[in-house]
N, C-alpha and C. Protein backbone atom coordinates (compact mmCIF):
# COMPACT_ATOMS: atom_id res chain seq x y z
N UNK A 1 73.43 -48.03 -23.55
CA UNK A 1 74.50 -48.63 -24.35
C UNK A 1 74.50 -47.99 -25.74
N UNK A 2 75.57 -47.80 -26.14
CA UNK A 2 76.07 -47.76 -27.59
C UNK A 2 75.13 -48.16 -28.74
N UNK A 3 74.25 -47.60 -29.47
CA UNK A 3 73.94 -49.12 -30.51
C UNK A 3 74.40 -49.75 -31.38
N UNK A 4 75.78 -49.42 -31.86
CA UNK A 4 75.67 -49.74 -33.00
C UNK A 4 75.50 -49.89 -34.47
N UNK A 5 75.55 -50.57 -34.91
CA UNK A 5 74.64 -51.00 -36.17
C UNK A 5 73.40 -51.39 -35.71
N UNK A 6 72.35 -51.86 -34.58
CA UNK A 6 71.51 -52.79 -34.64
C UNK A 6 70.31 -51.19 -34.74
N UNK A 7 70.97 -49.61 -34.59
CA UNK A 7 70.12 -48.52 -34.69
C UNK A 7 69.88 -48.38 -35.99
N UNK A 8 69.93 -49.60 -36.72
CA UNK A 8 69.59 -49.27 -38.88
C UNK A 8 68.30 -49.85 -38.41
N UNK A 9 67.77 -50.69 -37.46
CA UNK A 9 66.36 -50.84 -37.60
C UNK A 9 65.14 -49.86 -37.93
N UNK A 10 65.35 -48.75 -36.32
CA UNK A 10 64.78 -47.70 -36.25
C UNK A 10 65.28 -46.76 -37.07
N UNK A 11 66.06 -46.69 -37.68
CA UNK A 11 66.27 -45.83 -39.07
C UNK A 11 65.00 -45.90 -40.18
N UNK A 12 65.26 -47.22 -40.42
CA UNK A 12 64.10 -47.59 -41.28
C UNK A 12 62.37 -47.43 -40.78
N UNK A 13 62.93 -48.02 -39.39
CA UNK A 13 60.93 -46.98 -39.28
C UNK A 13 61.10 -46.02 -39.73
N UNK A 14 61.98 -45.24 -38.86
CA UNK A 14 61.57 -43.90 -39.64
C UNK A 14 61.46 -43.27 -41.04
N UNK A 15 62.52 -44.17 -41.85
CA UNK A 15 62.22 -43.63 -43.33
C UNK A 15 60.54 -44.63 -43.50
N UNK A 16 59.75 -45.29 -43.23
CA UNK A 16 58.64 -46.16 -43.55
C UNK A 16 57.61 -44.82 -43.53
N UNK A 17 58.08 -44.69 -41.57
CA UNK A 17 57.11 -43.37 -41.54
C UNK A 17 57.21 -41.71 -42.29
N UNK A 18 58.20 -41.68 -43.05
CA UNK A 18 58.20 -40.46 -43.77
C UNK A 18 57.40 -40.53 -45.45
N UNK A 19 57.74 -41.93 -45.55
CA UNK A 19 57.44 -42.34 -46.77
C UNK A 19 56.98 -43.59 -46.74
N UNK A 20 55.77 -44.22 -46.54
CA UNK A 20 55.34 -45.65 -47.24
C UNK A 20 56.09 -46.29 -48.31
N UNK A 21 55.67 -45.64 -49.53
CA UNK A 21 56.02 -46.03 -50.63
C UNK A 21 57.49 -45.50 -50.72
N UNK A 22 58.47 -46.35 -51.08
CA UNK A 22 59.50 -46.07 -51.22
C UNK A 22 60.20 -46.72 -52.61
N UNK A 23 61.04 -45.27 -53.31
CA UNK A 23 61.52 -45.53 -54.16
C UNK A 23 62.35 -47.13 -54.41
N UNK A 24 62.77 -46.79 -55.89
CA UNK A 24 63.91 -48.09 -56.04
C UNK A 24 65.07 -47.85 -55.54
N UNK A 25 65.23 -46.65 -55.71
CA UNK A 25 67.19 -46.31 -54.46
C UNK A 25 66.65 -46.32 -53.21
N UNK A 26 65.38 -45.69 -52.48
CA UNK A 26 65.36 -45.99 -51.41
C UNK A 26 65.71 -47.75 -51.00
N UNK A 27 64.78 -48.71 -51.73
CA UNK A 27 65.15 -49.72 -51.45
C UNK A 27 66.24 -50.23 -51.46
N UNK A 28 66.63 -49.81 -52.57
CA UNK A 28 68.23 -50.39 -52.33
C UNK A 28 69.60 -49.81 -51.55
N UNK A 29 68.82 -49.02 -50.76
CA UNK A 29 70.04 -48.28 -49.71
C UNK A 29 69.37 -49.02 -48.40
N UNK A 30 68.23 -49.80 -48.28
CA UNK A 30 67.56 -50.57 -47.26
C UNK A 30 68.29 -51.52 -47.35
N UNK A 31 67.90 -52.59 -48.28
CA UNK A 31 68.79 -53.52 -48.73
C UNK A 31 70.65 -53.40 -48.05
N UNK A 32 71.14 -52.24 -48.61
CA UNK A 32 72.06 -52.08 -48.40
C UNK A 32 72.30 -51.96 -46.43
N UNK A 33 71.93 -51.40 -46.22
CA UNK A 33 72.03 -51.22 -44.94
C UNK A 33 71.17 -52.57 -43.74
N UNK A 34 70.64 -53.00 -43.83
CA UNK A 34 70.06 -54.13 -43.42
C UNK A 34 71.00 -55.16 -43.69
N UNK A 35 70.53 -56.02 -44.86
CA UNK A 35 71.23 -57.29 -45.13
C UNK A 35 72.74 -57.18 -44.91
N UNK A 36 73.44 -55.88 -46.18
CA UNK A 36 74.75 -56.08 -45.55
C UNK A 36 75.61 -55.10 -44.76
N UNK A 37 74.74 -54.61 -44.00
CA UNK A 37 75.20 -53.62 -42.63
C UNK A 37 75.67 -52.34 -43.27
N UNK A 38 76.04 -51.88 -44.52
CA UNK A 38 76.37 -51.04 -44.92
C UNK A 38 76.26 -49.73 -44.69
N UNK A 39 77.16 -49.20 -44.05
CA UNK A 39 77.46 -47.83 -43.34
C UNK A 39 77.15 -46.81 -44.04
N UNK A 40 77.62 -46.38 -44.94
CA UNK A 40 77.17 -45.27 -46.32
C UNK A 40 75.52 -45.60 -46.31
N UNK A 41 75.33 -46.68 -46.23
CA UNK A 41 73.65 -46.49 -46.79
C UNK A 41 72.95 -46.23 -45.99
N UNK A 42 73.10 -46.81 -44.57
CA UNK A 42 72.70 -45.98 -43.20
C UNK A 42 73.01 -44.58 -42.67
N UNK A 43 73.95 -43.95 -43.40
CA UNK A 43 74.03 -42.23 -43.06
C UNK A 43 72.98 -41.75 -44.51
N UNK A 44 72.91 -42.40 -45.16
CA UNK A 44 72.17 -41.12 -46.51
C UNK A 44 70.97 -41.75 -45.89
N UNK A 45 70.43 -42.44 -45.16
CA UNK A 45 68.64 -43.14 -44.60
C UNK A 45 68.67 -42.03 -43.32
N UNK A 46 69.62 -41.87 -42.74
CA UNK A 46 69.86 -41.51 -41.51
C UNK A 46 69.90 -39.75 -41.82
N UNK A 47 70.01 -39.19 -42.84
CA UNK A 47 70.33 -38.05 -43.33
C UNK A 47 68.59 -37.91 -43.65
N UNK A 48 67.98 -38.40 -44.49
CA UNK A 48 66.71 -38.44 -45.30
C UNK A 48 65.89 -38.78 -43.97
N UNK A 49 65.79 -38.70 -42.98
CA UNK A 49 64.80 -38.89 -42.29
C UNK A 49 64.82 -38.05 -41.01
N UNK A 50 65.92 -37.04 -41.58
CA UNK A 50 66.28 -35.97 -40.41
C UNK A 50 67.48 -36.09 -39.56
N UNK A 51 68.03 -37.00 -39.44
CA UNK A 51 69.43 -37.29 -38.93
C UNK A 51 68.76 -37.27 -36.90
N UNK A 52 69.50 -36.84 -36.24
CA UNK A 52 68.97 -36.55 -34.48
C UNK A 52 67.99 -36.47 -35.12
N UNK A 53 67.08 -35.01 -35.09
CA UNK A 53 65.81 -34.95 -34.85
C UNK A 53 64.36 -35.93 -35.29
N UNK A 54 64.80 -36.49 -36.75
CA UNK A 54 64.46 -37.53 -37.03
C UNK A 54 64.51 -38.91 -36.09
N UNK A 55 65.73 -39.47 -35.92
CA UNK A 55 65.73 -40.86 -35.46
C UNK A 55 64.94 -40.66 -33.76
N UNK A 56 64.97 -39.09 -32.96
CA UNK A 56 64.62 -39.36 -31.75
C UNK A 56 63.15 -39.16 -32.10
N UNK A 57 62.83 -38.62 -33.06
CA UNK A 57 61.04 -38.64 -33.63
C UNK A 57 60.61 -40.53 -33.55
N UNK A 58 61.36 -41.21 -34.18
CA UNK A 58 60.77 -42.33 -34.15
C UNK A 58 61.34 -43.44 -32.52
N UNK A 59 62.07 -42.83 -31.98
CA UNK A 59 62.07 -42.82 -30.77
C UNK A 59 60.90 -43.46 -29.24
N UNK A 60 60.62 -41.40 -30.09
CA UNK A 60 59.40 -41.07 -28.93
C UNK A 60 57.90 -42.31 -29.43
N UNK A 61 57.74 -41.97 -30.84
CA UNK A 61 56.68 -43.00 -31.43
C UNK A 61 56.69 -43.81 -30.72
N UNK A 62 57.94 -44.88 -30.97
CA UNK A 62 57.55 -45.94 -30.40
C UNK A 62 57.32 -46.51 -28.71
N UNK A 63 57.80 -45.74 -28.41
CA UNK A 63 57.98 -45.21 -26.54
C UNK A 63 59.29 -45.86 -26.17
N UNK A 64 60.44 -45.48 -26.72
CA UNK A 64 61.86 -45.89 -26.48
C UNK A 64 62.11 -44.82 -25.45
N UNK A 65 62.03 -44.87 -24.49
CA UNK A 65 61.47 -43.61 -23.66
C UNK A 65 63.29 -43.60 -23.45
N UNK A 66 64.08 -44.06 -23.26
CA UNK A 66 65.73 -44.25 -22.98
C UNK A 66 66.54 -44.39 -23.96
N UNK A 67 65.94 -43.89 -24.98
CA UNK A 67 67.21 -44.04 -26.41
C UNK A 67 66.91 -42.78 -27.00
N UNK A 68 68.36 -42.16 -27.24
CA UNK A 68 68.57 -40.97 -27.62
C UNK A 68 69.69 -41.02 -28.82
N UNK A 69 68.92 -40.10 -29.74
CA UNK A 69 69.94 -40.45 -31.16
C UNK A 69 71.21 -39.14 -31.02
N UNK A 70 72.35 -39.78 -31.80
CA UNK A 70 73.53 -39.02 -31.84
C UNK A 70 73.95 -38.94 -33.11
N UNK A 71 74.15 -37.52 -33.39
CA UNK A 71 74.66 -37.15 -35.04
C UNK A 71 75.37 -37.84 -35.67
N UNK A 72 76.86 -39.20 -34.88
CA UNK A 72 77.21 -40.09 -35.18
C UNK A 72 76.01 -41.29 -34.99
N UNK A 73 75.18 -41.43 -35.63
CA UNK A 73 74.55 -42.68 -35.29
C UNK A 73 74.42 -44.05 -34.90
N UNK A 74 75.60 -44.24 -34.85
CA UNK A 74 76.31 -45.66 -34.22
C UNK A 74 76.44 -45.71 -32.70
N UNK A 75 76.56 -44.14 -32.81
CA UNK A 75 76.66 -43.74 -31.03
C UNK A 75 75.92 -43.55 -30.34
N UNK A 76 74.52 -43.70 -31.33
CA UNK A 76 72.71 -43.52 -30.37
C UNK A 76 72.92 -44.45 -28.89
N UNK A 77 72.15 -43.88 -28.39
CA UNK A 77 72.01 -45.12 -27.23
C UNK A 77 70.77 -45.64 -27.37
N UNK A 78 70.94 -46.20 -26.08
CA UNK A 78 69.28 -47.29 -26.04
C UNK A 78 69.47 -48.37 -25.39
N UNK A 79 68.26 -48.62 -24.75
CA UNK A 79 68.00 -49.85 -23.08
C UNK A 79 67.46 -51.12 -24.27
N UNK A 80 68.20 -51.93 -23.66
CA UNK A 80 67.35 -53.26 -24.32
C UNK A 80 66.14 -53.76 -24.08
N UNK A 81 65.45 -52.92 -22.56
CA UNK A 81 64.02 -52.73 -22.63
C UNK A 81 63.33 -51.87 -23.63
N UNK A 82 63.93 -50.93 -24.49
CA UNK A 82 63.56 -50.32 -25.55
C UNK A 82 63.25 -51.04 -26.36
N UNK A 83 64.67 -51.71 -26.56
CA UNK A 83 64.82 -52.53 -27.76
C UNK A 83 63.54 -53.73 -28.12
N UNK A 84 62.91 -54.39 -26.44
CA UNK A 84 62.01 -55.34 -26.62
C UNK A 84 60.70 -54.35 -27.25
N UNK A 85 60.77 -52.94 -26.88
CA UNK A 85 59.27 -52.69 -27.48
C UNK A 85 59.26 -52.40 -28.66
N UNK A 86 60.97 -52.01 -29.18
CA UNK A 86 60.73 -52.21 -30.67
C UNK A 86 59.95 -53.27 -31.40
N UNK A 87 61.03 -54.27 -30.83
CA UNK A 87 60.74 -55.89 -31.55
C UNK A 87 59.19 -56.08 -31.13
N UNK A 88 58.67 -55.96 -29.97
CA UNK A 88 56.95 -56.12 -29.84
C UNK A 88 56.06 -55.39 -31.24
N UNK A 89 56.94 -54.19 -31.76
CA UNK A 89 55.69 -53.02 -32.56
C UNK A 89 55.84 -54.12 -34.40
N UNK A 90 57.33 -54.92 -34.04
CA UNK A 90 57.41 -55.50 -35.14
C UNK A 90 57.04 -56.84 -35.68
N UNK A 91 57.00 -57.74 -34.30
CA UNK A 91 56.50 -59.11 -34.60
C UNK A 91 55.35 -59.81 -34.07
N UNK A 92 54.64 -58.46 -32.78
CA UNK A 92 53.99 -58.45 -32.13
C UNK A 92 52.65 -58.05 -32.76
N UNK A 93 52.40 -56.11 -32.34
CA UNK A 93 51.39 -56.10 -32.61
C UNK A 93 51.59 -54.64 -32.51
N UNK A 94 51.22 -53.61 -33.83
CA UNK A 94 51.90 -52.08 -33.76
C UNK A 94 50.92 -51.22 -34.01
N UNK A 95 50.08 -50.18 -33.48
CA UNK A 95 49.26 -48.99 -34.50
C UNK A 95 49.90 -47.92 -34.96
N UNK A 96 51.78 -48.55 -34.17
CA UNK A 96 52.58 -47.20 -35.29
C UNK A 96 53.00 -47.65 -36.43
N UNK A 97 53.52 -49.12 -36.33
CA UNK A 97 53.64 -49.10 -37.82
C UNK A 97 53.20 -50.55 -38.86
N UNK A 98 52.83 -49.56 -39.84
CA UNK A 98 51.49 -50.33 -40.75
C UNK A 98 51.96 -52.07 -41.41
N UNK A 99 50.97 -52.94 -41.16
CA UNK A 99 51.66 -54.14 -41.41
C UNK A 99 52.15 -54.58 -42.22
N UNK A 100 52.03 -53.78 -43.93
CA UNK A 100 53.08 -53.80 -44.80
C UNK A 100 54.53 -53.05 -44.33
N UNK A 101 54.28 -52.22 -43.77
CA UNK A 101 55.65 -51.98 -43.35
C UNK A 101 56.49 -52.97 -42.50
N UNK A 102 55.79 -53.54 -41.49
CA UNK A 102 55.98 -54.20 -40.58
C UNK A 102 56.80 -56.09 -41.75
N UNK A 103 55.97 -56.22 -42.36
CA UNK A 103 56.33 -57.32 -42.98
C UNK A 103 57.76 -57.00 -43.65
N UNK A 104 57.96 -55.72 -44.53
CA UNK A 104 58.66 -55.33 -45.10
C UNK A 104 60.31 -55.14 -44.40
N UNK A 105 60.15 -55.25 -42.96
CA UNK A 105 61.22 -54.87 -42.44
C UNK A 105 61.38 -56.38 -41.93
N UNK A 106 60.83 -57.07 -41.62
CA UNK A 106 60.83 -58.40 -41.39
C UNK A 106 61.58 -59.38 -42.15
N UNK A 107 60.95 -58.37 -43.17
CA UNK A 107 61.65 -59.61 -44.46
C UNK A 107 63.15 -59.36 -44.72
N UNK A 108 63.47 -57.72 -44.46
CA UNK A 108 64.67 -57.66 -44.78
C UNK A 108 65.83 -57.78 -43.36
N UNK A 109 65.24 -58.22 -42.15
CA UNK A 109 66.00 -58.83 -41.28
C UNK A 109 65.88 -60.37 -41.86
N UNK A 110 65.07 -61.11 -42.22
CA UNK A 110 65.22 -62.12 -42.47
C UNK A 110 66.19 -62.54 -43.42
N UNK A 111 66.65 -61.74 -43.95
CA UNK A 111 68.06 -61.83 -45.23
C UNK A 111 69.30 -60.94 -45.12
N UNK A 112 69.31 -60.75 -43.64
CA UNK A 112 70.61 -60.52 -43.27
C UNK A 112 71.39 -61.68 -43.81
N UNK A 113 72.94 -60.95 -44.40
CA UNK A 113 73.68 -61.62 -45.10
C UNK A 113 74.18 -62.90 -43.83
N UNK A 114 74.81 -63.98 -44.28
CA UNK A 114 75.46 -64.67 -43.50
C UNK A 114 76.05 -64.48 -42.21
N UNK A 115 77.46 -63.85 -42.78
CA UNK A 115 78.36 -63.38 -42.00
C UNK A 115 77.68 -62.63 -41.01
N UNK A 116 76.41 -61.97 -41.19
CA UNK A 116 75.88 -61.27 -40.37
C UNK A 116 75.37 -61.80 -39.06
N UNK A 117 74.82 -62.75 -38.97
CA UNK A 117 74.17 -64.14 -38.37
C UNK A 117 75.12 -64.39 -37.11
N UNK A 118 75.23 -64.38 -36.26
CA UNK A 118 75.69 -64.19 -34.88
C UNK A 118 74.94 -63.82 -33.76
N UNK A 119 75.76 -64.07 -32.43
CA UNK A 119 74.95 -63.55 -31.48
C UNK A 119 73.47 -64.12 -31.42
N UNK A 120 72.16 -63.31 -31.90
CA UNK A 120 71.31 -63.99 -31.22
C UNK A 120 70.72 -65.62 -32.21
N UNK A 121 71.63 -65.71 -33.22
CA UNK A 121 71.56 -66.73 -34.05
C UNK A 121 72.08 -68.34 -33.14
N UNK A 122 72.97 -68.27 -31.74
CA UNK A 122 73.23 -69.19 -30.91
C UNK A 122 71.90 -69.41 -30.37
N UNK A 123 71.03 -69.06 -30.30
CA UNK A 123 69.74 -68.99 -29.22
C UNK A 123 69.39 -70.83 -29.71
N UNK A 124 69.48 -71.13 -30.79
CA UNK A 124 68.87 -72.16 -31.27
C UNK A 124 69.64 -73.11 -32.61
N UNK A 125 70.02 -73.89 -32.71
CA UNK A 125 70.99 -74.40 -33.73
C UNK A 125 69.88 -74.92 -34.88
N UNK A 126 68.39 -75.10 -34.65
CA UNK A 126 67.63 -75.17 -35.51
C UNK A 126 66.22 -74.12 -35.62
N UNK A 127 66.33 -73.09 -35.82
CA UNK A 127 65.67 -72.41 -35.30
C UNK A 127 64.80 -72.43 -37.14
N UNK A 128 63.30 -72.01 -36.69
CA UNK A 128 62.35 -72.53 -37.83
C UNK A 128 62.43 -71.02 -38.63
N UNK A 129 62.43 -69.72 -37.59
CA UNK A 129 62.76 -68.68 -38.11
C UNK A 129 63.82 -68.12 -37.62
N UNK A 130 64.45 -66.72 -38.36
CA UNK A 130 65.30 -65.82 -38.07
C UNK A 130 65.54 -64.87 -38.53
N UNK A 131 64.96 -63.50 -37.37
CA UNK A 131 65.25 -62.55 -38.10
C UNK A 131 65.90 -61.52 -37.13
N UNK A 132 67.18 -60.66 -37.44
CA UNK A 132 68.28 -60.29 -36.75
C UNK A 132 68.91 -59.14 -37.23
N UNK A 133 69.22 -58.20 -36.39
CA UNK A 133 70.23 -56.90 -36.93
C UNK A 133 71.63 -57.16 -35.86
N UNK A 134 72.38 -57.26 -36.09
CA UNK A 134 73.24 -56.76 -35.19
C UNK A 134 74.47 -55.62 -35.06
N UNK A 135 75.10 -55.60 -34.19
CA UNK A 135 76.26 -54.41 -34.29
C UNK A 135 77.38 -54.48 -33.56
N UNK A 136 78.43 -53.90 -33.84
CA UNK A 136 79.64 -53.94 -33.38
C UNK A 136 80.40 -52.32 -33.34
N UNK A 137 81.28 -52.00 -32.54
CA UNK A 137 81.86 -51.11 -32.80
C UNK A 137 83.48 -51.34 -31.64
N UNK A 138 84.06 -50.23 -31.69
CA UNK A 138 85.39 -50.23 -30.69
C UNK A 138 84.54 -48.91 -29.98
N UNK A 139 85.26 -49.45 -28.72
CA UNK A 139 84.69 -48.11 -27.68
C UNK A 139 86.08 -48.66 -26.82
N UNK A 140 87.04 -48.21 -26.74
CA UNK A 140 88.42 -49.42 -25.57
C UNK A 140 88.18 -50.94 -26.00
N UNK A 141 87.31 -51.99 -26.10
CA UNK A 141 87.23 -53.30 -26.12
C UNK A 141 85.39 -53.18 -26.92
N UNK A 142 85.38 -54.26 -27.53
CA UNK A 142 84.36 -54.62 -28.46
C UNK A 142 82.85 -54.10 -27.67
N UNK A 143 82.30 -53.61 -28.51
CA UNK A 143 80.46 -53.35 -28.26
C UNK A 143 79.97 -54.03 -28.88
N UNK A 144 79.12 -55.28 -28.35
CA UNK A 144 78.51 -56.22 -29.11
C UNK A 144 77.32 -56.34 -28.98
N UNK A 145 76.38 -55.77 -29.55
CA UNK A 145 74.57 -56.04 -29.63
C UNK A 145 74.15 -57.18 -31.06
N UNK A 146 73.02 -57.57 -30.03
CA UNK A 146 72.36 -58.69 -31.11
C UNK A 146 70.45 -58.29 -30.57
N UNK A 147 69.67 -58.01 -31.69
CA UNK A 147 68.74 -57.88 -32.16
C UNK A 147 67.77 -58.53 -33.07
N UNK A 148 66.85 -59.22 -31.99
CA UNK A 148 65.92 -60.16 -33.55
C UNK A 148 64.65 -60.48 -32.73
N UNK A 149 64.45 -61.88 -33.59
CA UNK A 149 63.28 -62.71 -33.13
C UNK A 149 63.70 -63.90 -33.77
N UNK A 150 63.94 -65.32 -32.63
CA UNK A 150 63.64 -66.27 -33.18
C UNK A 150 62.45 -67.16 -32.78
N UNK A 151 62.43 -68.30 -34.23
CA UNK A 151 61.15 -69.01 -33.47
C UNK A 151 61.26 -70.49 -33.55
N UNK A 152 61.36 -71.13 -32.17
CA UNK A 152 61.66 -72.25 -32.52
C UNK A 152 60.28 -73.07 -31.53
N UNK A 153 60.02 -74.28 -32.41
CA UNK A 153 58.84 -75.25 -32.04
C UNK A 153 58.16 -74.53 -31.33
N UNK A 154 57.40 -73.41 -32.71
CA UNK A 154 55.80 -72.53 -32.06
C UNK A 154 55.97 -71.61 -31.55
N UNK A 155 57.39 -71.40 -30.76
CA UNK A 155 57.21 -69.98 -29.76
C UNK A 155 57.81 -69.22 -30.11
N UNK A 156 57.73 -68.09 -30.41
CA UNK A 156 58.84 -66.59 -30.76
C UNK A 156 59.38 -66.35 -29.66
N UNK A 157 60.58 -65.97 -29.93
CA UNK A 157 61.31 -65.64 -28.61
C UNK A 157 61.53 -64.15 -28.69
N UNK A 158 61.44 -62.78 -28.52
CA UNK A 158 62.20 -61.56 -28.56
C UNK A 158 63.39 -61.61 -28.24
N UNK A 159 64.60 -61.02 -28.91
CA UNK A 159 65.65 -61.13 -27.76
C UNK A 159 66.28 -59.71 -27.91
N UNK A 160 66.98 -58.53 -27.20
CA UNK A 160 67.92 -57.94 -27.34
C UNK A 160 68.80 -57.86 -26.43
N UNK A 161 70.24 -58.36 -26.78
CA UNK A 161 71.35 -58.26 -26.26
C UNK A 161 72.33 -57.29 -26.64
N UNK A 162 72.85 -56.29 -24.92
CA UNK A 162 73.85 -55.39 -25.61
C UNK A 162 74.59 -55.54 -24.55
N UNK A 163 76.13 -55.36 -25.21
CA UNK A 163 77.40 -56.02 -24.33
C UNK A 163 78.42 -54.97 -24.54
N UNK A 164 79.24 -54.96 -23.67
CA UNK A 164 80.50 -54.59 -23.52
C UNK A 164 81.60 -54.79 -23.10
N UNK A 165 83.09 -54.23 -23.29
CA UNK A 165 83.66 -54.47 -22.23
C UNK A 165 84.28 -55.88 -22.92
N UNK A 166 84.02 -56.69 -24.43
CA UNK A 166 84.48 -58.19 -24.77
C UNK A 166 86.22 -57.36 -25.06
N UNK A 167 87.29 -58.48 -24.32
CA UNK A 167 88.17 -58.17 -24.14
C UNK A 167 88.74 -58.26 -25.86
N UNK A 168 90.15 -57.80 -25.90
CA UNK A 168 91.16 -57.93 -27.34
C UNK A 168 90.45 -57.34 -28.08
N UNK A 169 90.10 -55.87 -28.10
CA UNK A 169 90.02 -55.09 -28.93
C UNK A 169 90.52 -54.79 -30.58
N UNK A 170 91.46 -55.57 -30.56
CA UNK A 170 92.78 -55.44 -31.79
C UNK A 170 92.08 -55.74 -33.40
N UNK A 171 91.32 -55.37 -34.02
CA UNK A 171 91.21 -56.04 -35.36
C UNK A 171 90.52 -57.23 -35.51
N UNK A 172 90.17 -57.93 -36.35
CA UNK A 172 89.69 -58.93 -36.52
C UNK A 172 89.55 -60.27 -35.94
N UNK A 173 90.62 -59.88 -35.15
CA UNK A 173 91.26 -61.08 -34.24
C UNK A 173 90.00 -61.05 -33.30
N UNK A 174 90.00 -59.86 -32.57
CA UNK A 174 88.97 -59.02 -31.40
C UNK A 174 87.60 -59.47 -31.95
N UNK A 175 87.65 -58.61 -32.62
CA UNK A 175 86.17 -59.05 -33.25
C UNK A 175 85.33 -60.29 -33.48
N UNK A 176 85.87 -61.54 -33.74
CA UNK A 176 85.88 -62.74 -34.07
C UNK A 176 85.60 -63.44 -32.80
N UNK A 177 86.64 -62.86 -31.50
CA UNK A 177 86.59 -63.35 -30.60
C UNK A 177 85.69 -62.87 -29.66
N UNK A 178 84.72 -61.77 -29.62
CA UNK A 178 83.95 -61.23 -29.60
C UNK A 178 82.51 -61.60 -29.95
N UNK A 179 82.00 -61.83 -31.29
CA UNK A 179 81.18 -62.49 -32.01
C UNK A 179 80.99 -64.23 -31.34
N UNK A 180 81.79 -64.61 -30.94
CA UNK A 180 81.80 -66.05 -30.33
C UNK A 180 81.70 -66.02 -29.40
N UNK A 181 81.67 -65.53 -28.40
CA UNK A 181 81.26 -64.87 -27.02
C UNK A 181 79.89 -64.69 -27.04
N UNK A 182 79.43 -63.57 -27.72
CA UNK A 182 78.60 -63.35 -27.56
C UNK A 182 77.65 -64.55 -28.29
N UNK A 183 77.78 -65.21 -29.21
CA UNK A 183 76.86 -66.22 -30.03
C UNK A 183 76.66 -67.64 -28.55
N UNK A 184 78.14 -67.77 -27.39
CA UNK A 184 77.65 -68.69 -27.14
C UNK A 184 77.02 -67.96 -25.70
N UNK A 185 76.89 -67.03 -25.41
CA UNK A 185 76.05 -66.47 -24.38
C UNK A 185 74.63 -66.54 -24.57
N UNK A 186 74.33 -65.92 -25.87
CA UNK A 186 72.97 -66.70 -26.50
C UNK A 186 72.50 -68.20 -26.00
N UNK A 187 73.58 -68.99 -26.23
CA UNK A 187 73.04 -70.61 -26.59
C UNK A 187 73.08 -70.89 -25.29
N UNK A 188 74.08 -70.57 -24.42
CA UNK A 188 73.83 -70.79 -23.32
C UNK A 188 72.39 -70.26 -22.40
N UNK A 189 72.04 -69.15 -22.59
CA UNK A 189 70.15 -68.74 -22.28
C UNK A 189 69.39 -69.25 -23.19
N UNK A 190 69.72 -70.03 -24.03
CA UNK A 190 68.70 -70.37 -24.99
C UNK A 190 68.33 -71.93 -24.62
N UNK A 191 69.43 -72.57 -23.79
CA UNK A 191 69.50 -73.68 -23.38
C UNK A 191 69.05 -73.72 -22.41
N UNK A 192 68.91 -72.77 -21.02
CA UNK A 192 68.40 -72.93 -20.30
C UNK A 192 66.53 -72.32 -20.46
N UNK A 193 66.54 -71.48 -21.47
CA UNK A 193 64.91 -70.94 -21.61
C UNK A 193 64.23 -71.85 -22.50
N UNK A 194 64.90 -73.03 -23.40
CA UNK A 194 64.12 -74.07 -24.34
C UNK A 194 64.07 -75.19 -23.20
C-alpha cells in the first residue's frame, strides 16, 4: 500500500540515525512534520537523510523487509506487517533505535495536532494513551492509513491500518467521509478486541 503521510515516522528514524543530536531547525521541521503533517518539512527530512536511498536504509534496519521508498515519498509502500515491527522497535523493545530516540519520537506522536487524531483514535473513546501518525492521499478514491499505539486499562494495543478504495474522492467532502470510515472501523475492532 501507498503510505502516505504515516512514512514521516520512518523518516525520522532515519534522520535520529544520521544524527542523534539534532539541531533547533532540525527540530522544528520534526515538529513540523509530525504534529502538523507538514509536507515541506517532510521533503527537506526526507532530502537530509538521503531521499530513496536513505529512507530504504532505514527500511532494511528495521526489517521492513516489504516497504520500498519512492522519490515521491508519499508513494513509499509498505505491509502493515512492517508497519507492526516498526511500532514493536518503538514502544516495544529496539537495539536499532536508542531509547532517547525512541522516547523522542513518542513524544512527538503523542502531540499530533487534533485534527490529526482519527482512524486509530476510534479504537477507544477513553484511551489512557495516544500516540498516532496518520495519512491520506487521492490515488482514484481516498488512501487512508492510521498508525500508533493505544493504551487502554494496562494493555498497549499496536495497530496499523491501511485502506483503500474509501469511495467520493471529491475534496473535503471525500476526505471527511473517509476519515469517519475509517475512525469507525477502528471502534468497531476495538469493540470487539476490548
Amino acid at each position: 500500500m501507498y503510505t502516505a503521510s504515516t512514512v514521516k515516522v520512518p523518516i525520522l528514524i532515519g534522520l535520529l540515525h544520521q544524527d542523534a543530536k539534532l539541531t533547533a531547525s532540525d527540530k522544528k521541521l520534526v515538529a513540523g512534520m509530525i504534529r502538523q503533517s507538514s509536507n515541506a518539512d517532510a521533503t527537506a527530512i526526507f532530502k537530509k537523510i538521503g531521499g530513496v536511498s536513505g529512507l530504504n536504509a532505514t527500511f532494511a534496519r528495521l526489517g521492513m523487509d516489504h516497504s520500498q521508498a519512492s522519490s515521491k515519498w508519499w508513494l513509499s509502500t509498505v505491509s502493515s506487517e512492517d508497519y507492526i515491527k516498526l511500532l514493536k522497535h518503538l514502544f516495544v523493545k529496539s537495539s536499532k533505535i536508542s531509547r532517547t530516540g525512541r522516547n523522542y519520537i513518542i513524544s512527538e506522536m503523542f502531540q499530533v495536532n487534533s485534527k490529526q487524531q482519527w482512524g486509530i483514535k476510534g479504537f477507544s473513546d477513553t484511551p489512557n494513551f495516544l500516540a498516532n501518525k496518520n495519512g491520506w492521499t487521492l490515488s482514484g478514491n481516498w488512501i487512508m492509513n492510521s498508525i500508533g499505539a493505544v493504551e487502554v486499562n494496562g494493555h498497549l494495543y499496536l495497530i496499523s491500518i491501511l485502506s483503500d478504495n474509501h469511495p467520493d474522492g471529491r475534496g473535503n467532502v471525500g476526505l471527511k467521509t473517509a476519515k469517519k470510515e475509517m475512525t469507525s472501523l477502528v471502534r468497531i475492532a476495538g469493540e470487539y478486541i476490548l
